[in-house]
Protein backbone atom coordinates (compact mmCIF):
# COMPACT_ATOMS: atom_id res chain seq x y z
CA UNK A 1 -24.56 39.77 -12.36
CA UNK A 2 -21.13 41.15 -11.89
CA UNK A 3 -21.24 38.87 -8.46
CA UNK A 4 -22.33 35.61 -10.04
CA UNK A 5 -19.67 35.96 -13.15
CA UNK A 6 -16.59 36.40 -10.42
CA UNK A 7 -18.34 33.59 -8.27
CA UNK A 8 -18.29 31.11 -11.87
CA UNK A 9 -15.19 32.83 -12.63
CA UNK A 10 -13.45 31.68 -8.83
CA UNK A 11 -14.82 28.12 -9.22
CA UNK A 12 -13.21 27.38 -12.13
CA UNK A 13 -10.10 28.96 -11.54
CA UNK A 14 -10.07 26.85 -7.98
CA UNK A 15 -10.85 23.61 -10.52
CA UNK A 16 -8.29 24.25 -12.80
CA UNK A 17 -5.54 24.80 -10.16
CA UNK A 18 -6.99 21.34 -7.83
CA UNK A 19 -6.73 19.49 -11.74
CA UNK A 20 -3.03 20.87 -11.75
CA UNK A 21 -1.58 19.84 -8.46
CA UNK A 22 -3.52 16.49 -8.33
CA UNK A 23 -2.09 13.39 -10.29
CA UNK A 24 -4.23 10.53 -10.74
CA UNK A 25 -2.21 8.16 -8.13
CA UNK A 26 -3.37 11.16 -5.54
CA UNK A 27 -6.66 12.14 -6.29
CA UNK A 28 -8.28 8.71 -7.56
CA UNK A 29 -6.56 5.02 -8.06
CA UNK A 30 -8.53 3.67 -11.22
CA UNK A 31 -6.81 0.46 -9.92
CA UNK A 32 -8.43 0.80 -6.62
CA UNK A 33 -11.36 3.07 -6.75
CA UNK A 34 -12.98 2.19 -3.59
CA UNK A 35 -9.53 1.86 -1.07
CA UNK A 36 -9.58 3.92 1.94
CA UNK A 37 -9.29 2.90 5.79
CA UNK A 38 -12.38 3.65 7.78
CA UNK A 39 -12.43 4.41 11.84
CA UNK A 40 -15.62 3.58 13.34
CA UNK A 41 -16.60 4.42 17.05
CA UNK A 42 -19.15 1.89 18.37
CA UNK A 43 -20.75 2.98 21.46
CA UNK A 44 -21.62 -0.38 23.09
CA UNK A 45 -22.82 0.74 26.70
CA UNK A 46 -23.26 3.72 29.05
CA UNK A 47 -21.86 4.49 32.38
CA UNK A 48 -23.17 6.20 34.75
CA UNK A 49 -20.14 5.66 37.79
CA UNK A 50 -17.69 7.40 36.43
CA UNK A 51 -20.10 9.05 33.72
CA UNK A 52 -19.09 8.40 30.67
CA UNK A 53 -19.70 5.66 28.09
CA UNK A 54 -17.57 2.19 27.01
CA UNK A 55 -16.80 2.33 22.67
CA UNK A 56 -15.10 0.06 20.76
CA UNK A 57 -12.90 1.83 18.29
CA UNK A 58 -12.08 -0.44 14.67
CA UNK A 59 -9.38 0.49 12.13
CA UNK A 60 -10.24 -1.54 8.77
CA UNK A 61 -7.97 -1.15 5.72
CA UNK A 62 -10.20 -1.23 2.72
CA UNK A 63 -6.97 -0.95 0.16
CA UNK A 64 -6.56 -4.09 -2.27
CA UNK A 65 -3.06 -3.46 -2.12
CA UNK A 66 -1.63 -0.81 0.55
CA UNK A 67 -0.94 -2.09 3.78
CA UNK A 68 -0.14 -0.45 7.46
CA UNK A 69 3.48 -1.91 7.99
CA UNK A 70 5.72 -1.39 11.02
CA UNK A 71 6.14 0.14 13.88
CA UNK A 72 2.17 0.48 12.69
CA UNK A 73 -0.88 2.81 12.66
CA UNK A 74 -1.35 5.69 15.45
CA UNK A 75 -4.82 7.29 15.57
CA UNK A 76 -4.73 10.58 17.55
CA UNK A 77 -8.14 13.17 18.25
CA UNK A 78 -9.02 16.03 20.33
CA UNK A 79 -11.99 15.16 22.42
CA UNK A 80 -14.91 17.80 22.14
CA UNK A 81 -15.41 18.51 25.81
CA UNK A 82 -13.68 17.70 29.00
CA UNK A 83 -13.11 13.75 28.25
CA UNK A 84 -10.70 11.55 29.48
CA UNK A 85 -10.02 7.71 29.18
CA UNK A 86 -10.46 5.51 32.25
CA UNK A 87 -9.20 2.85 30.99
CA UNK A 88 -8.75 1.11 27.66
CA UNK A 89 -8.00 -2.86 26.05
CA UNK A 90 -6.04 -3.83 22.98
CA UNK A 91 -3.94 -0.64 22.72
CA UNK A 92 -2.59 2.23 24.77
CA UNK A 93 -2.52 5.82 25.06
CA UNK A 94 0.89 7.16 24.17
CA UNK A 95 0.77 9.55 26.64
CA UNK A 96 -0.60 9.86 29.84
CA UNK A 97 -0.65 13.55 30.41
CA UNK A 98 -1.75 15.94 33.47
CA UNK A 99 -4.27 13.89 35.82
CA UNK A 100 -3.41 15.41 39.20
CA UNK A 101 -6.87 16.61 39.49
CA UNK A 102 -7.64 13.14 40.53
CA UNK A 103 -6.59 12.02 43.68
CA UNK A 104 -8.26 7.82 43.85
CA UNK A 105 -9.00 6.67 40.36
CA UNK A 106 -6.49 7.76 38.22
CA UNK A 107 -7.79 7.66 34.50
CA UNK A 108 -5.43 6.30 31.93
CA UNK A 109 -5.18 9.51 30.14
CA UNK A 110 -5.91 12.56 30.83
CA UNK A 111 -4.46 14.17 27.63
CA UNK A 112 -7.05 16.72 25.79
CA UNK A 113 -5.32 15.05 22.30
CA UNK A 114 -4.57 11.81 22.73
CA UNK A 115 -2.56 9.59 20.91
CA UNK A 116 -3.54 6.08 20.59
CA UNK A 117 -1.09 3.12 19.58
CA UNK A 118 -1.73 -0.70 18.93
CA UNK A 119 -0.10 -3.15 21.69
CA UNK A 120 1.95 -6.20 20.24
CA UNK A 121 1.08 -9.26 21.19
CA UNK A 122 3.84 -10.25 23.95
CA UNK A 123 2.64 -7.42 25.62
CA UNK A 124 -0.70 -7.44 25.89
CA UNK A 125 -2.75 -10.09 29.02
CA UNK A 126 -5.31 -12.58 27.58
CA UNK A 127 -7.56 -10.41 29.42
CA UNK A 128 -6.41 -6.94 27.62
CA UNK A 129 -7.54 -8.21 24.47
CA UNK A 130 -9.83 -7.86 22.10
CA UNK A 131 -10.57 -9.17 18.68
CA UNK A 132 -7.96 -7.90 16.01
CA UNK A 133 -5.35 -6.24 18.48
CA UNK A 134 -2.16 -6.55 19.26
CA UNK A 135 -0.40 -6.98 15.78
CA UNK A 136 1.77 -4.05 16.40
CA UNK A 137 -0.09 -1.95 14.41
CA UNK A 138 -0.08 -3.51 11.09
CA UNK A 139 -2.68 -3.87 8.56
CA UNK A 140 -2.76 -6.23 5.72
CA UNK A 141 -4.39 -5.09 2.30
CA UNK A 142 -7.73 -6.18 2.27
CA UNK A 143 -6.77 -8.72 -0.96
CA UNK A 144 -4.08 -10.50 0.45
CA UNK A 145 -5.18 -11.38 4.08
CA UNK A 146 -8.58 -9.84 4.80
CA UNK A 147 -8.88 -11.37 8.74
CA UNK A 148 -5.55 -9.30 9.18
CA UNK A 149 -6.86 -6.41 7.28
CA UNK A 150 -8.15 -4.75 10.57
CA UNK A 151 -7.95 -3.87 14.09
CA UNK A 152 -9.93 -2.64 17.25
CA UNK A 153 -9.79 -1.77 20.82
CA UNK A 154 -11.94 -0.48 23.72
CA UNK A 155 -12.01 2.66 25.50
CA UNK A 156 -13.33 3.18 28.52
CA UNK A 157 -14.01 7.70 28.31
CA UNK A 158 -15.27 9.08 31.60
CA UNK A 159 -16.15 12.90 32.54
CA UNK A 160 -19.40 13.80 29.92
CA UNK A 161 -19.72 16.86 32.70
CA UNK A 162 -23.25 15.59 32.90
CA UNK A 163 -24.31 15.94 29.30
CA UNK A 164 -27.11 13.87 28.49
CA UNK A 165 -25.40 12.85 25.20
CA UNK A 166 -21.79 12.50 24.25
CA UNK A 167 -19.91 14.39 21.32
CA UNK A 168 -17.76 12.75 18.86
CA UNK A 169 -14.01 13.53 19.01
CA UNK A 170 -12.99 15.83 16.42
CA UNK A 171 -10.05 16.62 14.64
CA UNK A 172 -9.32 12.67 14.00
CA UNK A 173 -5.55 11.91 12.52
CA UNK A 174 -4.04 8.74 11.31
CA UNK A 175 -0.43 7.81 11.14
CA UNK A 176 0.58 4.87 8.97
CA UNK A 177 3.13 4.20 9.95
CA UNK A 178 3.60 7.77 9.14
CA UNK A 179 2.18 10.87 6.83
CA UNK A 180 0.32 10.72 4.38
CA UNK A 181 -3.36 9.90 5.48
CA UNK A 182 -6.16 12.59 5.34
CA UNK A 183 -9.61 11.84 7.44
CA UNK A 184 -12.42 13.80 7.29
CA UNK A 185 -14.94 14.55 10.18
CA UNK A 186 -16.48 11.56 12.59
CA UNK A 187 -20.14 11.81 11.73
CA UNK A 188 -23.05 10.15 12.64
CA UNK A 189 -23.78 6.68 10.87
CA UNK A 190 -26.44 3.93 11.11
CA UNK A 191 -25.80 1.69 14.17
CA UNK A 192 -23.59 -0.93 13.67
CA UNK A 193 -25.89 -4.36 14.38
CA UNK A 194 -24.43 -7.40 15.66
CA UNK A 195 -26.26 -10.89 15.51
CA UNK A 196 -27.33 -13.05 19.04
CA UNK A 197 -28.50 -16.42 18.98
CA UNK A 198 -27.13 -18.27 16.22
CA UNK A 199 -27.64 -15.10 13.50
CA UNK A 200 -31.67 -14.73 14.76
CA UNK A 201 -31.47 -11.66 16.69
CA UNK A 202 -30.16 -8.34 15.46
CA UNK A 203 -28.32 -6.25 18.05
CA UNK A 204 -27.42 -2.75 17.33
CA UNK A 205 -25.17 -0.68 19.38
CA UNK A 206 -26.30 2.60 21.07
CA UNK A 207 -24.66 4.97 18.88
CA UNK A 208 -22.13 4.97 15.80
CA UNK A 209 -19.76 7.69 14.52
CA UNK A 210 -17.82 6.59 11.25
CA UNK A 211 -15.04 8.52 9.16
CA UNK A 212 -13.25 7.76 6.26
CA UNK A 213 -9.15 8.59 5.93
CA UNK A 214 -7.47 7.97 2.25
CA UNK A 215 -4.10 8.06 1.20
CA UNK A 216 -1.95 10.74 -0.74
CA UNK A 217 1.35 9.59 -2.37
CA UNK A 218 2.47 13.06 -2.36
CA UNK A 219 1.91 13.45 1.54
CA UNK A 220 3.96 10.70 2.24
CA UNK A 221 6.89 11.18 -0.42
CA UNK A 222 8.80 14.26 -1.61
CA UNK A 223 9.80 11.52 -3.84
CA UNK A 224 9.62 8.40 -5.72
CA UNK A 225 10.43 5.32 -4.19
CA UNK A 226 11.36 2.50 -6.58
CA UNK A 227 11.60 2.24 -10.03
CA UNK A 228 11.41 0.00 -13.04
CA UNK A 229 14.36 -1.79 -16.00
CA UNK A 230 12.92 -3.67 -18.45
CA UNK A 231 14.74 -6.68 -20.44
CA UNK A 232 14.12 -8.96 -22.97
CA UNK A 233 15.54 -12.33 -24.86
CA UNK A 234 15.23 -10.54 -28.22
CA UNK A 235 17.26 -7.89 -27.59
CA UNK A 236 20.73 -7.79 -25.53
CA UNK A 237 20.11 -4.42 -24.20
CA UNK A 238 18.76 -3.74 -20.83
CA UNK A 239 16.68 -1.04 -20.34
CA UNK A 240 17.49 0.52 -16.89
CA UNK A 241 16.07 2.52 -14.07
CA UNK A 242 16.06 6.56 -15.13
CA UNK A 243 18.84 8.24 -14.45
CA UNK A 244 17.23 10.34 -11.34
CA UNK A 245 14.45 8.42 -10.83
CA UNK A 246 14.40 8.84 -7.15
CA UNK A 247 16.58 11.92 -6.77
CA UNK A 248 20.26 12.20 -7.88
CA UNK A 249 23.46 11.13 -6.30
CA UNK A 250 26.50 12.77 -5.13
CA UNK A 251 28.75 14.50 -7.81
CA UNK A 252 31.71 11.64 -5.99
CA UNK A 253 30.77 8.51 -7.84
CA UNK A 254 33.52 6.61 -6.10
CA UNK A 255 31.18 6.19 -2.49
CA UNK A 256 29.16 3.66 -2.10
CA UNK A 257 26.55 4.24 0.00
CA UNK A 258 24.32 7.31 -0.01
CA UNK A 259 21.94 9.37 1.74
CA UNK A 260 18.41 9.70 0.36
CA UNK A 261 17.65 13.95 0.75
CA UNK A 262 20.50 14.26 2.64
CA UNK A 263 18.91 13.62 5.95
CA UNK A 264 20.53 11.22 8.52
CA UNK A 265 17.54 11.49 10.74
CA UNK A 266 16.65 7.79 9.57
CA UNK A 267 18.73 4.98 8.72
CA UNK A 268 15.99 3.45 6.03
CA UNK A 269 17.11 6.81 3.77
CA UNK A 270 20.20 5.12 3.25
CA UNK A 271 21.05 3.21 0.12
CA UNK A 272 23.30 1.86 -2.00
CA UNK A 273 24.39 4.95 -4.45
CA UNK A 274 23.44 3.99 -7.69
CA UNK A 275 22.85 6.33 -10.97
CA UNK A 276 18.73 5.78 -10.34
CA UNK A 277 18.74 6.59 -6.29
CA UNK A 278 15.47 4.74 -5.73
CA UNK A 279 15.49 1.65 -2.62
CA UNK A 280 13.15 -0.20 -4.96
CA UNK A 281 14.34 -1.52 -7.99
CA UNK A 282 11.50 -3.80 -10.06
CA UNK A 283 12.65 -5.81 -13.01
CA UNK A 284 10.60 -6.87 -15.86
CA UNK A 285 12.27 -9.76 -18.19
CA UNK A 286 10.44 -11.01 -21.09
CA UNK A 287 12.35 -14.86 -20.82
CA UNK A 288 11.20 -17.11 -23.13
CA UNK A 289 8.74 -17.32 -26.08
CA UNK A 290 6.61 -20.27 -26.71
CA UNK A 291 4.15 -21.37 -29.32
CA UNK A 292 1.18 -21.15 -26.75
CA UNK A 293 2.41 -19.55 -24.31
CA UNK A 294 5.28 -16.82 -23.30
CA UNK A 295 7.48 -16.92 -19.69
CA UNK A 296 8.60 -13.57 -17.87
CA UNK A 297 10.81 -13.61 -15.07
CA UNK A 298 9.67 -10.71 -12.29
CA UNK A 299 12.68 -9.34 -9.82
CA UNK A 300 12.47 -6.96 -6.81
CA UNK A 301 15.68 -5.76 -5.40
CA UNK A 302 15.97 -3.54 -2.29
CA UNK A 303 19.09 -1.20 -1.92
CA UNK A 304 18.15 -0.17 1.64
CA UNK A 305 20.99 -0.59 4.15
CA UNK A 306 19.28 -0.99 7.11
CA UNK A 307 15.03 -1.43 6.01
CA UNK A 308 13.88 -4.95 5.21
CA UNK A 309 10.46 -4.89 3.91
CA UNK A 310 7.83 -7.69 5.54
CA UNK A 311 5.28 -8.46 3.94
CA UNK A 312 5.75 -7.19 0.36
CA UNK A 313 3.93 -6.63 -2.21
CA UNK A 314 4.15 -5.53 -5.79
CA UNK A 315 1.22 -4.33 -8.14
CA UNK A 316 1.29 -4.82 -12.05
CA UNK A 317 -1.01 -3.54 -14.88
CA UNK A 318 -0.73 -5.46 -18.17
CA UNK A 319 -3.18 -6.65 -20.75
CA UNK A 320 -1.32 -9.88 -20.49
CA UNK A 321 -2.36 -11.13 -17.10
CA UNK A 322 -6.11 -11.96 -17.64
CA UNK A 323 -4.10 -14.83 -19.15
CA UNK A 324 -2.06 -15.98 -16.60
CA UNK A 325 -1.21 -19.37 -16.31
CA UNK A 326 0.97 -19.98 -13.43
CA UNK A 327 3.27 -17.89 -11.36
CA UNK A 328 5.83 -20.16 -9.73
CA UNK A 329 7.77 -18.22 -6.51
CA UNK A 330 5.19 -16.04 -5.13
CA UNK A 331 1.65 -15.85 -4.18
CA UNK A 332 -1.05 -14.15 -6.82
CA UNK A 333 -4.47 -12.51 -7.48
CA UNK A 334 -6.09 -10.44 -10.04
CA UNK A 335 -7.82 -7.20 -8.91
CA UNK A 336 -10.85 -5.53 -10.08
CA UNK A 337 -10.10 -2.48 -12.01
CA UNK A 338 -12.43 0.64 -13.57
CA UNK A 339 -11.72 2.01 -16.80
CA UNK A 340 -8.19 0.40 -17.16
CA UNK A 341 -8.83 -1.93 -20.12
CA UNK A 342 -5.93 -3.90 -18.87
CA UNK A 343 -5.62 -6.44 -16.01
CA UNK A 344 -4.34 -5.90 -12.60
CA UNK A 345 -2.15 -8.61 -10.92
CA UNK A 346 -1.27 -8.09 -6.92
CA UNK A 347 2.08 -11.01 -6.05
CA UNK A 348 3.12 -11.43 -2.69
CA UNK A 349 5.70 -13.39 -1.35
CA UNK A 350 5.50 -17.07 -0.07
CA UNK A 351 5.28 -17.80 3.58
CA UNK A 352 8.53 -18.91 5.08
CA UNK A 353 9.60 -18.44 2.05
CA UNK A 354 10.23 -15.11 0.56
CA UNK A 355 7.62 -12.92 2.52
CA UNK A 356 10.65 -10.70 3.72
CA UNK A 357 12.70 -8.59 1.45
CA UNK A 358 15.97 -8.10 2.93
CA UNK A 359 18.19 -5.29 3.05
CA UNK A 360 21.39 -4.90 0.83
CA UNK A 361 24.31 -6.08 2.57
CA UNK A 362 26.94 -3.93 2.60
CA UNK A 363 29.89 -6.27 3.70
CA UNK A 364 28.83 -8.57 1.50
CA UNK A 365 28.06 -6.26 -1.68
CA UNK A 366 24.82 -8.41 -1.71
CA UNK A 367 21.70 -6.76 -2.59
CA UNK A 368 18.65 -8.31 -1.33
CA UNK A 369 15.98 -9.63 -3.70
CA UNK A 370 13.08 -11.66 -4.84
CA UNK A 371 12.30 -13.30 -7.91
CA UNK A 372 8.98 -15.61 -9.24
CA UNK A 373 8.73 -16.41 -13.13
CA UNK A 374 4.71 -16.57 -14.72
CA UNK A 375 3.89 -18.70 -17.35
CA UNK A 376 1.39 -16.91 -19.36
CA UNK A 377 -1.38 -17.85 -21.98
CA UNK A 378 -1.28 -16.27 -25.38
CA UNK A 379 -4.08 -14.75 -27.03
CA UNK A 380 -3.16 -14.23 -30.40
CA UNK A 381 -5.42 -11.61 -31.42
CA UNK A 382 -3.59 -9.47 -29.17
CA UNK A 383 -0.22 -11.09 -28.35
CA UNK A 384 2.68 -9.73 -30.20
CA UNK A 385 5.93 -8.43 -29.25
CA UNK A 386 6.20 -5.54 -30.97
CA UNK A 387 5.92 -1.67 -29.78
CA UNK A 388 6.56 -2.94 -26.03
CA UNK A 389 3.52 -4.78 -26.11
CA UNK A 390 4.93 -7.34 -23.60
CA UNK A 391 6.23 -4.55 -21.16
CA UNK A 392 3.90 -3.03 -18.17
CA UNK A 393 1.77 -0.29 -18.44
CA UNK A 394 2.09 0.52 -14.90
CA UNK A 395 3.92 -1.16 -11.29
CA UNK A 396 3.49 -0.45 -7.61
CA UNK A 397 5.18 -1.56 -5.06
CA UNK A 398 4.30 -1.36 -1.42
CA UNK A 399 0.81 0.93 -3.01
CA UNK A 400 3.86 2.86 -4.11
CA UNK A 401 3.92 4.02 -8.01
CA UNK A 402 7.25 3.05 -9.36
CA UNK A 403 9.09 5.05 -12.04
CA UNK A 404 8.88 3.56 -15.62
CA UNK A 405 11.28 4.29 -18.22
CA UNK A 406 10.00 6.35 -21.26
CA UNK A 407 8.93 4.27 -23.54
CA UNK A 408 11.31 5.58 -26.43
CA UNK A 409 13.70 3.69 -24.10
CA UNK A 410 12.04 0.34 -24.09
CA UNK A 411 13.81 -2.76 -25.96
CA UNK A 412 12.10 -3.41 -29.24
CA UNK A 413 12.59 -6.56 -31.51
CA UNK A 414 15.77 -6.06 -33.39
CA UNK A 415 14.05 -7.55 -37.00
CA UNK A 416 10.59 -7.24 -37.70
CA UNK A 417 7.51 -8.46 -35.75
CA UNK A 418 7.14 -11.34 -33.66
CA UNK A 419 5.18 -12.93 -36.15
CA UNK A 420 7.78 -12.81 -38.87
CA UNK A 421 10.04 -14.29 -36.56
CA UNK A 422 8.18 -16.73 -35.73
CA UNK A 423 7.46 -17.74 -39.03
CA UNK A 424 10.70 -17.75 -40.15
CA UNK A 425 12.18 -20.30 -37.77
CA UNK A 426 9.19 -22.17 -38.66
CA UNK A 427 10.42 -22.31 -41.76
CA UNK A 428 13.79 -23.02 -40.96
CA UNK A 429 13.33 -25.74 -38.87
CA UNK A 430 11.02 -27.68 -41.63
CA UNK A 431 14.01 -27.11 -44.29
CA UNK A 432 16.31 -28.58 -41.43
CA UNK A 433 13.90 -31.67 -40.65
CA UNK A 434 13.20 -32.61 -44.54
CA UNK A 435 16.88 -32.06 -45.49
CA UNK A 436 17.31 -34.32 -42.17
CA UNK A 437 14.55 -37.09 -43.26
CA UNK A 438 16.67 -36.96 -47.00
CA UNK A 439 19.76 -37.84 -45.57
């Protein structure tokens, strides 16, 4: 009895502690419940000269939003026995360790962990390619781009040591570009089938190991990466970025550029100092009110010195965007969402156009930005503009969660409701028009 209390007693206290340390953006993404990138081995033939077997390896981002940018994914394992790769097409090993046991065929790697990167295209023959390589190792979010949302490659692994079946690498990591990815075991899955002759024949390859690797915020960032000021044409305040938001600056207020942790060790952690720290600055202007409709202007600025950002994206959560009209400057979707109660917008940038978010320029004082204004459709048994109504609930950028101000901060009509104002220039203006028709 006294065993089965302290076992109860263990599991809860384990619970408790996992609830503690686990925020919501870590644990589960209500705005993408199902996002994770799989890695699925595909045996499609075996060898028996040099013994081994030919797989094709794919990497497919399932995120609605996150995306693999550059210098790209790395997917490293330790192979179970005595393997090594003959030969491989659409990437490379990273390194091709100790093979001077061989003394003709010399394998491509002979490293017991291997590290596996993605070619880019100039480098790769027509005949070293296969079907999704060569993009340097980036992923696009399954939303945006879902033909650029994966990639694969074939390895050629030699040296089974005469076992009649072969074992699935184990301890499987994923860089992306760097940490913050956690994969669990390869296991055995149902045979991924192909289709022959026009769809009519089903064609399954000879064996299948699939895993599963999702993404932890808190892996990747000690801390926050962009943050969010919040405006309004009602009110001539500006509601800025949190003091801190990102980490704090320098006691010398007089530099201008600063180091992000204090660690020179990469040129991206340097930014432009500012009182917020963060390289990500999103701004949220409510512009214009109309009697159907209401405008907002949307603004991200990058204070990196040397880190442009291709292929952008930014993620917002507002009640307000099931009713979007129009966005004018970038490119737009709504996402499916569980248990939000509010919409979910994912913008983009424009091709040629303002798909790249540059740097701030430091000889120029120029910080680099992008900007779209949405027209949006009123409801009116929800629309108001009181209590921050008209403000987001919740922005990402880059499947990053931004800071938001507290809301005690947020710019609130300076007299009365909307719908008092409204009214009252209603008013006004039919006083104006009969004293007008009187004259």
């Amino acid at each position: 009895m006294a065993t089965t209390l302290f076992r109860v007693w263990s599991f809860a206290l384990k619970s408790v502690i996992f609830l503690a340390i686990c925020s919501i953006s870590d644990c589960y993404d209500p705005m993408d419940p199902n996002g994770n990138i799989t890695v699925v081995f595909d045996i499609l033939q075996w060898t028996t000269n040099p013994d081994g077997y030919l797989a094709r390896v794919t990497i497919k981002n399932h995120y609605q939003y996150r995306h693999v940018d550059k210098p790209g994914w790395s997917l490293g394992w330790t192979w179970a026995n005595r393997e090594v790769i003959w030969s491989m097409r659409g990437a490379f090993a990273t390194d091709m360790g100790n093979c001077s046991e061989f003394k003709s065929q010399i394998p491509h790697s002979c490293k017991k962990d291997p590290v596996i990167a993605d070619l880019m295209l100039d480098q790769a023959s027509p005949d070293n390619m296969t079907d999704g390589c060569c993009r340097g190792g980036t992923l696009y979010p399954s939303a945006i781009d879902p033909s650029k949302s994966f990639s694969t490659f074939e390895v050629q692994v030699g040296r089974l040591d005469g076992s009649n079946s072969a074992r699935a690498p184990v301890n499987l990591t994923l860089m992306a570009p760097g940490p913050g990815y956690s994969c669990g075991p390869l296991l055995d899955s149902d045979p991924t089938i192909s289709s022959d002759i026009g769809g009519r024949r089903h064609v399954p390859v000879f064996r299948t190991w699939k895993t599963a690797c999702t993404y932890s915020s808190f892996l990747t960032n000690k801390t926050p990466m962009c943050c969010v000021s919040l405006s309004t044409f009602y009110n001539h305040a500006i509601t800025p970025c949190s003091n801190c938001s990102c980490g704090c600056r320098n006691a010398d207020k007089s530099t201008d550029l600063c180091i992000r942790g204090g660690d020179l060790s990469s040129t991206s952690d340097i930014v432009k100092c500012t009182d917020h720290m963060c390289p990500i600055r999103v701004h949220w202007h409510i512009k214009n009110n109309y009697e159907d409709h209401w405008r907002v202007k949307l603004t991200v600025s990058n204070y990196n010195i040397k880190r442009n950002y291709s292929d952008w994206n930014v993620l917002v959560q507002h009640p307000g965007l099931k009713n979007l009209a129009k966005t004018f400057s970038f490119n737009t979707t709504l996402l499916p969402a569980v248990g939000l109660g509010d919409e979910v917008a994912l913008f983009w940038g424009l091709k040629y156009y303002n798909e790249e978010l540059l740097n701030f320029d430091s000889d120029k004082d120029q910080i680099g930005s992008v900007s779209t204004e949405m027209l949006l459709k009123k409801d009116f048994d929800s629309f108001t503009l009181r209590s921050g109504w008209a403000l987001p609930r919740r922005i990402y950028f880059n499947g990053e969660s931004c800071q938001m101000p507290p809301p005690d901060d947020f710019p609130m009509l300076p007299n009365g409701s909307s719908k008092q104002k409204s009214c009252h220039f209603l008013v006004l203006s039919l006083i104006i028009l009969a004293f007008k028709m009187l004259l």
